[in-house]
N, C-alpha and C. Protein backbone atom coordinates (compact mmCIF):
# COMPACT_ATOMS: atom_id res chain seq x y z
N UNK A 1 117.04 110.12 78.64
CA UNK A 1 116.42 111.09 77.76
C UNK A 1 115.33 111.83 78.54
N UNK A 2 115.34 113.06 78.26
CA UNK A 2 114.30 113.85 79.10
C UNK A 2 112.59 113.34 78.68
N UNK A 3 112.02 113.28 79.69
CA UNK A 3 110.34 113.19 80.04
C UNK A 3 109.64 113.93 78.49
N UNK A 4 110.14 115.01 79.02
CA UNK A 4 108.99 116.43 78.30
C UNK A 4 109.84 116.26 76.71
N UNK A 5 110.74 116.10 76.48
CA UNK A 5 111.28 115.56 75.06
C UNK A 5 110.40 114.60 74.38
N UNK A 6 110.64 113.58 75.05
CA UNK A 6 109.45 112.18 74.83
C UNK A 6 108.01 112.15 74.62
N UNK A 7 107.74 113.14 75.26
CA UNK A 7 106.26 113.71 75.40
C UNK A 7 105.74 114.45 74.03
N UNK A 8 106.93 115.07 73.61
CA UNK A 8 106.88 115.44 72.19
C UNK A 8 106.47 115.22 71.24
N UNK A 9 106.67 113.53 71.34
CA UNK A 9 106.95 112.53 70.06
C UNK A 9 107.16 112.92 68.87
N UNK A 10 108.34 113.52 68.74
CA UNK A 10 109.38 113.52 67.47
C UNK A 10 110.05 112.34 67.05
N UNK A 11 110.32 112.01 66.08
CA UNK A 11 111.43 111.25 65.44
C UNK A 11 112.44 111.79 65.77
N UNK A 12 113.90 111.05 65.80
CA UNK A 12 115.14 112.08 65.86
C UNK A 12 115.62 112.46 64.73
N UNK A 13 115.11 112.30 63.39
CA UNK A 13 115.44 112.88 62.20
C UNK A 13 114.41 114.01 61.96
N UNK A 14 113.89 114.61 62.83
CA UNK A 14 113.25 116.06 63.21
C UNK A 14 114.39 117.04 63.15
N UNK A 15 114.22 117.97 62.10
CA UNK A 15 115.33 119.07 62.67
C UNK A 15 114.85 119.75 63.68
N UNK A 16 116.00 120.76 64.39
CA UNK A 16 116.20 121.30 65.57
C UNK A 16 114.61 122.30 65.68
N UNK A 17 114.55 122.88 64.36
CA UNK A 17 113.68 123.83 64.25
C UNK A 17 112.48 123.03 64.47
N UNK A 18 112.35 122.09 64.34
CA UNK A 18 110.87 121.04 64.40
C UNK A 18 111.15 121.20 65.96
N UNK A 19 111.62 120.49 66.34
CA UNK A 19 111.51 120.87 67.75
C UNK A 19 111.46 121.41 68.90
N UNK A 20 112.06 123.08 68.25
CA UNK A 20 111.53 123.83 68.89
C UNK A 20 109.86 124.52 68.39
N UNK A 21 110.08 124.61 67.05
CA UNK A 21 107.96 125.31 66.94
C UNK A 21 107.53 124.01 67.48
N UNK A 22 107.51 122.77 67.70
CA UNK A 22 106.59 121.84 68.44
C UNK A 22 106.27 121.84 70.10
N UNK A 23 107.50 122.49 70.77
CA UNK A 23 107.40 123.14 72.24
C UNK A 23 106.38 123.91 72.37
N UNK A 24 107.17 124.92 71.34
CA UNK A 24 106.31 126.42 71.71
C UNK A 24 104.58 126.15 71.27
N UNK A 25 104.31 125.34 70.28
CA UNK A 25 102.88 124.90 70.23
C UNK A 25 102.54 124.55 71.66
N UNK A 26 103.14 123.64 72.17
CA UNK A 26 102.36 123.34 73.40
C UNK A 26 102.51 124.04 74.45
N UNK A 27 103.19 125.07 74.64
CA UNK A 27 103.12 125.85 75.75
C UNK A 27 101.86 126.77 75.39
N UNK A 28 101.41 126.90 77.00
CA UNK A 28 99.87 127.59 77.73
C UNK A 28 100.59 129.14 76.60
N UNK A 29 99.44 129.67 76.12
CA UNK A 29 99.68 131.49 75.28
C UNK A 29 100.29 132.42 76.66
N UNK A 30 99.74 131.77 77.70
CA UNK A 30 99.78 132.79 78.96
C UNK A 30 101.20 132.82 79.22
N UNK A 31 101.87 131.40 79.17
CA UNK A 31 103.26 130.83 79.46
C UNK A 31 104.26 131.79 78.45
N UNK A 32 103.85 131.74 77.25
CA UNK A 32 104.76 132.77 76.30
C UNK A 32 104.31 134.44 76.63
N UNK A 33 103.30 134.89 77.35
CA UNK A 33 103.35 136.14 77.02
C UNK A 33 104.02 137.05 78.72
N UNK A 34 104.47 135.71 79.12
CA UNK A 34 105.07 136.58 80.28
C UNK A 34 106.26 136.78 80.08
N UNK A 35 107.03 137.88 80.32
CA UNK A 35 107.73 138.57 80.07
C UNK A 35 109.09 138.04 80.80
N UNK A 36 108.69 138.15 82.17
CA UNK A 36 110.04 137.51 83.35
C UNK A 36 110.03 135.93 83.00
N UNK A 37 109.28 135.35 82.35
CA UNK A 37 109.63 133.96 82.32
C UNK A 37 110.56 133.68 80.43
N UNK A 38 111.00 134.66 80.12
CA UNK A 38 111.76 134.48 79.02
C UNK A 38 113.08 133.67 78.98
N UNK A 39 113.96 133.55 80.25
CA UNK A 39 114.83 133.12 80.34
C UNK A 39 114.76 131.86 80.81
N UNK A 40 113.52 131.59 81.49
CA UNK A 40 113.38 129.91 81.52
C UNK A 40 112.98 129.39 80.25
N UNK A 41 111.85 129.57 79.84
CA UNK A 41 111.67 129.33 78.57
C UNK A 41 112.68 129.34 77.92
N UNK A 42 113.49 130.12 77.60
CA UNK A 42 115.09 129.42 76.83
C UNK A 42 115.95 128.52 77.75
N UNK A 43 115.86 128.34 78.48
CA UNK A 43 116.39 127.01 79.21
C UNK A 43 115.49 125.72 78.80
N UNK A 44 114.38 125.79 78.60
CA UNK A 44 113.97 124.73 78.39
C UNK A 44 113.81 123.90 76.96
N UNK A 45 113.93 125.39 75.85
CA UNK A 45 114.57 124.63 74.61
C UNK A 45 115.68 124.63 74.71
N UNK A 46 116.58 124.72 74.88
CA UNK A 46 118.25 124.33 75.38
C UNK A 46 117.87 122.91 75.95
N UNK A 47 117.26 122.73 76.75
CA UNK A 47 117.24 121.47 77.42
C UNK A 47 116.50 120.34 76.06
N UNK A 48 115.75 120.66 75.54
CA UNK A 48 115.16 120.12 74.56
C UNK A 48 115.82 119.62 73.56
N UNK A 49 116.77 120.72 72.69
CA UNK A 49 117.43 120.70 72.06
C UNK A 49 118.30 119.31 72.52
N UNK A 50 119.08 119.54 73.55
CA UNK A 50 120.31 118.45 74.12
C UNK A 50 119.75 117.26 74.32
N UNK A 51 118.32 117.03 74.16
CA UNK A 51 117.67 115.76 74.11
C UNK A 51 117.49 115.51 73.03
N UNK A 52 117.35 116.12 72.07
CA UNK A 52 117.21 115.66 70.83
C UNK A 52 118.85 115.30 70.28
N UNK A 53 119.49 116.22 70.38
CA UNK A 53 120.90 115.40 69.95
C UNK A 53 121.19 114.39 70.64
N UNK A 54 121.19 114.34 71.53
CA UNK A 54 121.08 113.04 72.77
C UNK A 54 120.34 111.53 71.78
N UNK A 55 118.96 111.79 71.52
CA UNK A 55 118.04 110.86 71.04
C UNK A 55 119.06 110.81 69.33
N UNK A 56 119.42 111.78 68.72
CA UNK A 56 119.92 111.35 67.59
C UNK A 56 121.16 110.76 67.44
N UNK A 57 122.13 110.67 68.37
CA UNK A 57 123.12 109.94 68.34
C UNK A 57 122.52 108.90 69.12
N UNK A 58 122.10 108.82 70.18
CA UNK A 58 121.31 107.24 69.89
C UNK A 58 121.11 106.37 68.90
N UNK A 59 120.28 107.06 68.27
CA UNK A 59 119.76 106.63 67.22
C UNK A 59 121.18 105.91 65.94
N UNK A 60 121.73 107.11 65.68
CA UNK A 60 123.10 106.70 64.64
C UNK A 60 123.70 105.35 64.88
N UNK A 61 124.40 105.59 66.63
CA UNK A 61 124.90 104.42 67.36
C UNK A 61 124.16 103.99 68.35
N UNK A 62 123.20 103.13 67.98
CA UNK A 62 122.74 102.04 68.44
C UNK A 62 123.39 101.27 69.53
N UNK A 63 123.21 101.37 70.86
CA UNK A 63 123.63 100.05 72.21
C UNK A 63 123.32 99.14 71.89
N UNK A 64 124.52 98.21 72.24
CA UNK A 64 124.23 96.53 71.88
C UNK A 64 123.43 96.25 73.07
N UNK A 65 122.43 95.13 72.70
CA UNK A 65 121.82 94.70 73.90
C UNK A 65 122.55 94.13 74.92
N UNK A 66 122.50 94.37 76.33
CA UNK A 66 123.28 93.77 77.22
C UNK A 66 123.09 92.35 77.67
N UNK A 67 124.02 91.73 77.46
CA UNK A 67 123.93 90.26 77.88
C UNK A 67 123.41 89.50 79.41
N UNK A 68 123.23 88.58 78.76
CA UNK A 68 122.15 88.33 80.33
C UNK A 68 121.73 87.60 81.53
């Protein structure tokens, strides 16, 4: 699961939209008002996003603990 997802601390019963206005809260004002950095910035809720579905099917299906 990604770092900066975790860093978040969402639940995975956060909808999508929770998780993205909770990014954009923490990004620097300077970070959103640049212009050429628009297309990373959507890479990185894309990346966000796929961690959160990631963390919510986790969550659904549960790994058995591995034996030992």
């Amino acid at each position: 699961m990604s770092r900066v997802y975790q860093n978040l601390g969402l639940p995975p019963e956060a909808s999508p939209l929770m998780v993205v206005r909770t990014a954009i809260r923490r990004l620097h004002p300077d970070t959103l008002a640049v212009r050429s950095w628009r297309e990373a910035r959507k890479r990185y809720y894309r990346e966000l996003l796929q961690a959160h579905a990631a963390a919510q099917l986790a969550d659904q299906f549960p790994q058995p603990a591995e034996a030992g």
